[in-house]
C-alpha atoms as a PDB file:
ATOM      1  CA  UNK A   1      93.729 201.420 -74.596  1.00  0.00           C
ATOM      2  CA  UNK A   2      97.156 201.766 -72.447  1.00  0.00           C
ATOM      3  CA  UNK A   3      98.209 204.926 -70.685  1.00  0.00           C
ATOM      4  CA  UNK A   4     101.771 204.896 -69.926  1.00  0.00           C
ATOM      5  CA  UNK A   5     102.718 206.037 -66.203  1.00  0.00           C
ATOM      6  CA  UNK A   6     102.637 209.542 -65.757  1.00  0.00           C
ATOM      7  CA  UNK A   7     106.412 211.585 -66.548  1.00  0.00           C
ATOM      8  CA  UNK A   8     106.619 214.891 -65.387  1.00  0.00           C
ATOM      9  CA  UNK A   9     106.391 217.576 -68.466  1.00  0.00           C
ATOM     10  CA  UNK A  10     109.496 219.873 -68.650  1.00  0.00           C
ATOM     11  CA  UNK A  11     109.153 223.636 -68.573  1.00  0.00           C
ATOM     12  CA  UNK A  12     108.471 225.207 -71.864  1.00  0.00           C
ATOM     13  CA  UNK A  13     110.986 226.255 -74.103  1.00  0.00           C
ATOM     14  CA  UNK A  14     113.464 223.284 -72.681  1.00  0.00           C
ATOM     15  CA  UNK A  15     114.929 220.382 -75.494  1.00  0.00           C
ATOM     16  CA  UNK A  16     112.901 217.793 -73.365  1.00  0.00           C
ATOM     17  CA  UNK A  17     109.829 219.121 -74.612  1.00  0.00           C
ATOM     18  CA  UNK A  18     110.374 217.119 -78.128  1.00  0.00           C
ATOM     19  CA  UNK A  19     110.426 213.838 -75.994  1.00  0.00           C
ATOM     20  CA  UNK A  20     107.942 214.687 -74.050  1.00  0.00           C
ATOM     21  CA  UNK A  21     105.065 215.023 -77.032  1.00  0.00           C
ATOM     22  CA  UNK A  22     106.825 211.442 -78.715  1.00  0.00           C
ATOM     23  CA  UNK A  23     105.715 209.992 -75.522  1.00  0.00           C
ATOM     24  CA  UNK A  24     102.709 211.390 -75.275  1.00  0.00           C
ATOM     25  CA  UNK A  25     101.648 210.882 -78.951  1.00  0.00           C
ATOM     26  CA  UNK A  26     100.551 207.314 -78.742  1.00  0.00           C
ATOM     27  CA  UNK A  27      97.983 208.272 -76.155  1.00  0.00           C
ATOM     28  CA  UNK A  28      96.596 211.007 -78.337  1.00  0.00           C
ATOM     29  CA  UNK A  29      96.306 208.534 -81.369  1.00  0.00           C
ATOM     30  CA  UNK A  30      94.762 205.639 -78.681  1.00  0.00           C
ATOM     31  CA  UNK A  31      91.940 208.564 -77.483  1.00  0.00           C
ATOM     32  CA  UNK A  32      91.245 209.275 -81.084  1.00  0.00           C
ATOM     33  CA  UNK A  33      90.486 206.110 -81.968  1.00  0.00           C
ATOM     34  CA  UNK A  34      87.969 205.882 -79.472  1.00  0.00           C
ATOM     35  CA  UNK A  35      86.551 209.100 -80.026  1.00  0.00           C
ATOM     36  CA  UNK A  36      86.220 207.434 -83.956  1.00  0.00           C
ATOM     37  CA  UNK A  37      83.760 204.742 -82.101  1.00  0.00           C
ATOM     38  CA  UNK A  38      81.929 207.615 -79.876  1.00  0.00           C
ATOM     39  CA  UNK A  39      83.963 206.654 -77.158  1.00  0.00           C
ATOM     40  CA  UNK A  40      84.012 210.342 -75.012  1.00  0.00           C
ATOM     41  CA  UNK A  41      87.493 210.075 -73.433  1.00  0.00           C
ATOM     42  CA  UNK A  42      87.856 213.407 -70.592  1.00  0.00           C
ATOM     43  CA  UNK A  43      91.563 213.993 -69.057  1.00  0.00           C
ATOM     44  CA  UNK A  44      91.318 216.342 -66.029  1.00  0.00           C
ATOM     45  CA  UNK A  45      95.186 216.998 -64.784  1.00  0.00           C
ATOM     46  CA  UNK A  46      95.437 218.641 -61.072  1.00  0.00           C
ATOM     47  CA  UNK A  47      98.702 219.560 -59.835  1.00  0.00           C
ATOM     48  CA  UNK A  48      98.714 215.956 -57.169  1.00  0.00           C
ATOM     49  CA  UNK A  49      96.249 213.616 -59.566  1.00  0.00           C
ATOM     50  CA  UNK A  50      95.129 212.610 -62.873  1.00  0.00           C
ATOM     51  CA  UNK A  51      91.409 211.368 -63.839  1.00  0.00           C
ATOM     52  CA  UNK A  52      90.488 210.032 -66.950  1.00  0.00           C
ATOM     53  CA  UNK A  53      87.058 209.700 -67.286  1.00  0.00           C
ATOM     54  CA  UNK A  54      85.575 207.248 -70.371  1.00  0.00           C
ATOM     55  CA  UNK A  55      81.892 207.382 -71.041  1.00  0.00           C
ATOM     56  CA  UNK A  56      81.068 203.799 -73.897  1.00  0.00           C
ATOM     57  CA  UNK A  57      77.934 204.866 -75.179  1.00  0.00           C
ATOM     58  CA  UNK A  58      75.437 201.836 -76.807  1.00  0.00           C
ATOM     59  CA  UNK A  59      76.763 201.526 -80.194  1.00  0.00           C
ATOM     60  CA  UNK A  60      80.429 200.841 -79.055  1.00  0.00           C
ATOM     61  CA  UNK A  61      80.012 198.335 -76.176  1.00  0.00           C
ATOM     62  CA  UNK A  62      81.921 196.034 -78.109  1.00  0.00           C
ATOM     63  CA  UNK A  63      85.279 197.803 -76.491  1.00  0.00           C
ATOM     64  CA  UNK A  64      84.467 197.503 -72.902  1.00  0.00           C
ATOM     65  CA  UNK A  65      86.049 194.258 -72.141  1.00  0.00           C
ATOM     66  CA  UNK A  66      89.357 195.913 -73.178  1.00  0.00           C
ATOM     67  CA  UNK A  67      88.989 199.262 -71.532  1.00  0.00           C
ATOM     68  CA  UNK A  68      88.166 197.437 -68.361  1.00  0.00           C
ATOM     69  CA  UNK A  69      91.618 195.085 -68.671  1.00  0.00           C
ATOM     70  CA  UNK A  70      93.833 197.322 -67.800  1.00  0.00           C
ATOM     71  CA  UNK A  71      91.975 198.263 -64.020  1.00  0.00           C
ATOM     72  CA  UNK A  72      93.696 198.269 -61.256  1.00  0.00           C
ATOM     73  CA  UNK A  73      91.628 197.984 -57.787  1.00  0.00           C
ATOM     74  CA  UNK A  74      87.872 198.684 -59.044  1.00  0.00           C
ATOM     75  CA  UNK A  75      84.989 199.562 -57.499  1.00  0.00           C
ATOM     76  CA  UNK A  76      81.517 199.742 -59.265  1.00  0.00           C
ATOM     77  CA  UNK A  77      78.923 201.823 -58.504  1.00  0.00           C
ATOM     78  CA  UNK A  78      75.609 201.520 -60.110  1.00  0.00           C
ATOM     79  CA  UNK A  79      73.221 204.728 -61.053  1.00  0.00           C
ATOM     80  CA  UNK A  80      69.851 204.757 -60.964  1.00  0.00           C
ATOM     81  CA  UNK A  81      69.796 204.868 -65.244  1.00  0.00           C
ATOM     82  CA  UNK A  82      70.868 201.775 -66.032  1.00  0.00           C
ATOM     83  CA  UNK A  83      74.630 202.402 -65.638  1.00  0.00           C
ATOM     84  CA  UNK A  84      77.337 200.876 -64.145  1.00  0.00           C
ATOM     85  CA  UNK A  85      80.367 203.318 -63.594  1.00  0.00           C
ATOM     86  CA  UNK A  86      83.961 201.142 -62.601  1.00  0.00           C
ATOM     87  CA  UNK A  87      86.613 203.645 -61.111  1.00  0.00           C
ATOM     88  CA  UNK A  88      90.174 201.886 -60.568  1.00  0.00           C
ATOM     89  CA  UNK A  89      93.681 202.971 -61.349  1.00  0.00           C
ATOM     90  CA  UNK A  90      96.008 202.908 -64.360  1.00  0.00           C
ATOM     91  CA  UNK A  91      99.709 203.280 -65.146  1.00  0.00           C
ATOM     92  CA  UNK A  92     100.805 202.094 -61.465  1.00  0.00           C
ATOM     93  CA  UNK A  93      97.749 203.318 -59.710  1.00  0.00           C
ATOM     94  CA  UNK A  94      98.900 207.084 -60.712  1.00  0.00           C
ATOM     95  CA  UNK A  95      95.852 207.341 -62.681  1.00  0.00           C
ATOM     96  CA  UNK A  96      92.485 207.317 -61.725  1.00  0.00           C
ATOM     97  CA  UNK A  97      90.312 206.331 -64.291  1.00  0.00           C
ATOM     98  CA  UNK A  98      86.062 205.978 -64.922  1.00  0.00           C
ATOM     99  CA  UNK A  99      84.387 203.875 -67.084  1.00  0.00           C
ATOM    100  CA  UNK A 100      80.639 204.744 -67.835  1.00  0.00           C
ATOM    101  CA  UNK A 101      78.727 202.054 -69.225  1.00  0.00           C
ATOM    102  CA  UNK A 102      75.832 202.206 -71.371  1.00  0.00           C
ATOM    103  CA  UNK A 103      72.392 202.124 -69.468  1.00  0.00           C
ATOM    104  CA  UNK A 104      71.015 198.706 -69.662  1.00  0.00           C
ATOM    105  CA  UNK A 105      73.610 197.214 -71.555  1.00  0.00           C
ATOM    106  CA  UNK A 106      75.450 195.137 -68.832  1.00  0.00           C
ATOM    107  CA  UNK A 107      74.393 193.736 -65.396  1.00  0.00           C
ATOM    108  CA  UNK A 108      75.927 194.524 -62.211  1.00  0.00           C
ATOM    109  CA  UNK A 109      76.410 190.925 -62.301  1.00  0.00           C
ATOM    110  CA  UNK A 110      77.807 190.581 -65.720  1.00  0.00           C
ATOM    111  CA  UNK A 111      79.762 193.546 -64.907  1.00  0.00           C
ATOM    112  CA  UNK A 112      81.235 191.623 -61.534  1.00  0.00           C
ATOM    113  CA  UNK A 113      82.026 188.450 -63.180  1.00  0.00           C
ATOM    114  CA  UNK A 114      84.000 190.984 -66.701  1.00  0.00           C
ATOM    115  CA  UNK A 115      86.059 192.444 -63.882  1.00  0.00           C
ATOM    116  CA  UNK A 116      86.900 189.068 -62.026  1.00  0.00           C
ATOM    117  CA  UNK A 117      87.942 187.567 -65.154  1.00  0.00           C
ATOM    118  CA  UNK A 118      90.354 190.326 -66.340  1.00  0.00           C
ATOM    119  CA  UNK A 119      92.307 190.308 -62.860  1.00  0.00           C
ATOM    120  CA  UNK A 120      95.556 189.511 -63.048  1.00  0.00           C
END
């Protein structure tokens, strides 16, 4: 899944509004897709930062390879269920972004070595 870099959204009511939600649409379709899988995709917006958080449960571990690619800068942290959480920045590092990994499912190793391998 891509996120674009963030563009500012116009004040209601204003013809840049149409062009706005074009842009925007592909993302909707992209988080869809993964919520089709069980992928739980959050956006929080604050007026100075975006988050996305993406929590890959079990049955659709398949897709983190490819949700990882696009990382910027990661960190992992490790909790103490089994899961690996990798925070690290999207669309030009305007984007802060969490993936949640299912518990057991990956080593912090394994994990290490995915993220080395997708730098660019």
């Amino acid at each position: 899944m891509t996120i674009m870099p963030h563009q500012p959204i116009p004040a209601a009511g204003t013809d840049e509004v149409d062009s706005v939600l074009a842009e925007t649409w592909p993302l909707f379709a992209a988080v869809q897709m993964a919520a089709k899988v069980g992928i739980t995709v959050a956006i929080e917006v604050q007026p100075s930062s975006i988050r996305v958080t993406i929590d890959v449960p079990t049955e659709s571990a398949r897709a983190l390879p490819e949700l990882l690619a696009d990382l910027t800068d990661t960190q992992v942290a490790s909790t103490g269920d089994g899961r690996h959480v990798v925070v690290g920045g999207l669309c030009e590092g305007t984007v802060t972004a969490q993936v949640v990994t299912p518990p057991g499912w990956v080593t912090r190793t394994e994990l290490d070595i995915l993220l080395a391998s997708g730098r660019r």
